[in-house]
N, C-alpha and C. Protein backbone atom coordinates (compact mmCIF):
# COMPACT_ATOMS: atom_id res chain seq x y z
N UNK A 1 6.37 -49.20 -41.54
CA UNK A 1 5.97 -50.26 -42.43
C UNK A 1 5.96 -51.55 -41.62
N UNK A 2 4.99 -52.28 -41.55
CA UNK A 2 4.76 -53.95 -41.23
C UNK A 2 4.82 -54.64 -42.21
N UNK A 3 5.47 -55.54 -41.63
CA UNK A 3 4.96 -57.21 -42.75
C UNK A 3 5.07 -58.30 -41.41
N UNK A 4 4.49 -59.49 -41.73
CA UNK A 4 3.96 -60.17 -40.97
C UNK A 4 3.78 -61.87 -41.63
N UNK A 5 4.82 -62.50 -41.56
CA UNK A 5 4.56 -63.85 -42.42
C UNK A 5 3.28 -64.89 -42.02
N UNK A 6 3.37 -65.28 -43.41
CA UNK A 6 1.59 -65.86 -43.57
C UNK A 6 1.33 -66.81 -42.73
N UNK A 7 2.66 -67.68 -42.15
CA UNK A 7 2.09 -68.04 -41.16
C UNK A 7 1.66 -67.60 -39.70
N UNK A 8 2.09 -66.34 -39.99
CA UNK A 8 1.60 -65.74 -38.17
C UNK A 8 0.88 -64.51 -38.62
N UNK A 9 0.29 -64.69 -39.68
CA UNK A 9 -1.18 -63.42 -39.84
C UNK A 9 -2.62 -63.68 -39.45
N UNK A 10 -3.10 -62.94 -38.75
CA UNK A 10 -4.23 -63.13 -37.90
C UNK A 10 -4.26 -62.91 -36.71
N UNK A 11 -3.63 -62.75 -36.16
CA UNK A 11 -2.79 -63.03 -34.42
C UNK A 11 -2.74 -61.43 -33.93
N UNK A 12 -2.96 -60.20 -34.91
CA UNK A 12 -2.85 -58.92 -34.33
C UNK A 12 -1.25 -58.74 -33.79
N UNK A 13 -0.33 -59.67 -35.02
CA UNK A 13 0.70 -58.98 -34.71
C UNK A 13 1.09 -57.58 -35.44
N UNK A 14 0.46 -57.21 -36.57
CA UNK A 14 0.91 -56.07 -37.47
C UNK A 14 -0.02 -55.08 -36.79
N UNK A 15 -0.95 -55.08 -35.73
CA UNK A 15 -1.71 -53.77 -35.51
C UNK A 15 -0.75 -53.40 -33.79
N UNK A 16 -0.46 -55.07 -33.47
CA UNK A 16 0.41 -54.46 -32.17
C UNK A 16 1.89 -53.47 -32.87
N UNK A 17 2.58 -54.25 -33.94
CA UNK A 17 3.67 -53.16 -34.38
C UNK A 17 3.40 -52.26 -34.86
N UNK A 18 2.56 -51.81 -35.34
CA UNK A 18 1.76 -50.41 -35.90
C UNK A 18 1.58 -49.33 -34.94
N UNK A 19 0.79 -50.39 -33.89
CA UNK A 19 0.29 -49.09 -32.53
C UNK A 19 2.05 -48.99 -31.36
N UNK A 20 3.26 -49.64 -31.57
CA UNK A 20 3.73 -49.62 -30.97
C UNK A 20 4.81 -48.61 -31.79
N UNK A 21 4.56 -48.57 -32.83
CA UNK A 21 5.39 -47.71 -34.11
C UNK A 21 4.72 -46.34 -33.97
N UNK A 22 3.49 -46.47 -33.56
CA UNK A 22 2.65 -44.80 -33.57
C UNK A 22 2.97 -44.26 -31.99
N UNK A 23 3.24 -45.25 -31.05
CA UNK A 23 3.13 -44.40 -29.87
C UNK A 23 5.09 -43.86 -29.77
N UNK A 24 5.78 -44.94 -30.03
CA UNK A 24 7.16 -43.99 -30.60
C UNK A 24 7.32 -43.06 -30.79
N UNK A 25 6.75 -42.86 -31.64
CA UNK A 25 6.09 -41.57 -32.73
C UNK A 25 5.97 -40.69 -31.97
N UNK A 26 4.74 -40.65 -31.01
CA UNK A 26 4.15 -39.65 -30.25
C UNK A 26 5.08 -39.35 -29.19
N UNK A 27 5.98 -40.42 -28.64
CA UNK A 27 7.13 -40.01 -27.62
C UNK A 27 8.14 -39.29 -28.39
N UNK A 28 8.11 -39.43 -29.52
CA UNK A 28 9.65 -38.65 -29.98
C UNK A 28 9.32 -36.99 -30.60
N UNK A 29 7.95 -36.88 -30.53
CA UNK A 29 7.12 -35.43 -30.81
C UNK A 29 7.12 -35.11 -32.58
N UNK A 30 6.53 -36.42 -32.99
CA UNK A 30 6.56 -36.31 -34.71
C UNK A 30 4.87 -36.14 -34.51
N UNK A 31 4.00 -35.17 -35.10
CA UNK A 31 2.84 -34.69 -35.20
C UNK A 31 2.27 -35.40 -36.45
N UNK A 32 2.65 -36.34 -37.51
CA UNK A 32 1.84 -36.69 -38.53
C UNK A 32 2.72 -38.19 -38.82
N UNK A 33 1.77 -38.82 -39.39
CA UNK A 33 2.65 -40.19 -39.58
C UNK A 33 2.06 -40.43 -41.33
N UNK A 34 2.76 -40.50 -41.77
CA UNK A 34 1.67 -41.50 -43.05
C UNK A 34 2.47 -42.92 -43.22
N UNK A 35 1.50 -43.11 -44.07
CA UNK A 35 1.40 -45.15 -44.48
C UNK A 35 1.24 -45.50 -46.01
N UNK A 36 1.71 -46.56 -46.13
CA UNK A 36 1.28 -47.14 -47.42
C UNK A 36 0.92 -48.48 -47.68
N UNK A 37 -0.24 -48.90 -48.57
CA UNK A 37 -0.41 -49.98 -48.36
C UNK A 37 -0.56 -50.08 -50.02
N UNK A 38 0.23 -51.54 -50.60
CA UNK A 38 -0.39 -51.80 -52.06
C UNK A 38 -2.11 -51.64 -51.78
N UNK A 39 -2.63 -51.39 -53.13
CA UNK A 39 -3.96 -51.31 -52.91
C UNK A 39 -5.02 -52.63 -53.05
N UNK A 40 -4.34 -53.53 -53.40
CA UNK A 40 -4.88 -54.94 -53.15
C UNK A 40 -5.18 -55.61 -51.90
N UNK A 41 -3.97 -54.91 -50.80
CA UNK A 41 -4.33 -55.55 -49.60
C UNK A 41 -5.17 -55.22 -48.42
N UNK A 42 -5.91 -55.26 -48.53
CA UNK A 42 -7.49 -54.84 -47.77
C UNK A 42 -7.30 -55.18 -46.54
N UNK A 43 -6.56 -55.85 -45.93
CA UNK A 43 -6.41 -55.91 -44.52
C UNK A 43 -5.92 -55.18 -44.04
N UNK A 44 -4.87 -54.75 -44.74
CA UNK A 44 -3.95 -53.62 -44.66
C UNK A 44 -4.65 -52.27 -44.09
N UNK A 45 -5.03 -52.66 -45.37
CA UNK A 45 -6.01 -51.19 -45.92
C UNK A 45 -7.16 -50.73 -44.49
N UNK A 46 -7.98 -52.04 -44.16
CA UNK A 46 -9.08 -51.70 -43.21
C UNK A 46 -8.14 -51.45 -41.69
N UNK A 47 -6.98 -52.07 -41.55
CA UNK A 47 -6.45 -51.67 -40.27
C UNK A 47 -5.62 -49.92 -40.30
N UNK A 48 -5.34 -49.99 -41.40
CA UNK A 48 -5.13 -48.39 -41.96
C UNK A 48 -6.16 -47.23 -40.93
N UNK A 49 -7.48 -48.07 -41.54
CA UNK A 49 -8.67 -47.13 -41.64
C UNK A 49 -9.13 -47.39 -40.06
N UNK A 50 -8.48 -48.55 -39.25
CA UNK A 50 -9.50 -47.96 -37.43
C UNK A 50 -8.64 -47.31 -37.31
N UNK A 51 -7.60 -47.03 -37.60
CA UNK A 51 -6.27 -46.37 -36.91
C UNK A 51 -6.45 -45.32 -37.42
N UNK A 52 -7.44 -44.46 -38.29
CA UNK A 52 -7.56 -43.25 -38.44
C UNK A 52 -7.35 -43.20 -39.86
N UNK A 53 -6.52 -43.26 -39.98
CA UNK A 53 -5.51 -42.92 -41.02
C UNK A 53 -6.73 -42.77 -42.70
N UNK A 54 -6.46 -42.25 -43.01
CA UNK A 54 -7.05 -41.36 -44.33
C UNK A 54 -6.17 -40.91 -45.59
N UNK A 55 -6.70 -41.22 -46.52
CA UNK A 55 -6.59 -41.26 -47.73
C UNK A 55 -6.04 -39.58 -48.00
N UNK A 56 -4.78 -39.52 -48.62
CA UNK A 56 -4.32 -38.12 -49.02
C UNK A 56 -4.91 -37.97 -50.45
N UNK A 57 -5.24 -36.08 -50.37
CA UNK A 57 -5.84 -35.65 -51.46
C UNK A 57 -5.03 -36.47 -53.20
N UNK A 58 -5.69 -36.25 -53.91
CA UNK A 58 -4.64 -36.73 -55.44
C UNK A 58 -4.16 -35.32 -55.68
N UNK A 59 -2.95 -35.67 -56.05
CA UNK A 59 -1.90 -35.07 -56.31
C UNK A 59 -2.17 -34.36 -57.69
N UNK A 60 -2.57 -33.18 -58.16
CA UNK A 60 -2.48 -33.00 -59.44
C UNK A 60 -1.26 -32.37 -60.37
N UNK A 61 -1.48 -33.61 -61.62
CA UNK A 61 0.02 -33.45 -62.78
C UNK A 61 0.10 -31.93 -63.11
């Protein structure tokens, strides 16, 4: 999870802690990562989406 205060958003600090949170990841031999983003935040959301990352099936009740 990132957060990133409003005054220092823009700057590619939440995609540097993201990609530095995923390559962790890949050193410690975890094969899947997921994410969450409220669905309002579209920045979120579009840096979600270069980074691959994809929408899980819906869950059925």
């Amino acid at each position: 999870m990132t957060g990133v205060r409003a005054a220092f958003r823009g700057r590619g600090i939440s995609l540097a802690m993201k990609t530095f949170g995923i390559g962790f990841a890949a050193r410690c031999g975890v094969d899947r990562i997921r994410t969450v983003h409220h669905p309002a935040n579209t920045a979120a959301i579009e840096m979600n989406r270069r980074l691959g990352y994809v929408d899980a099936p819906e869950q059925g009740g």
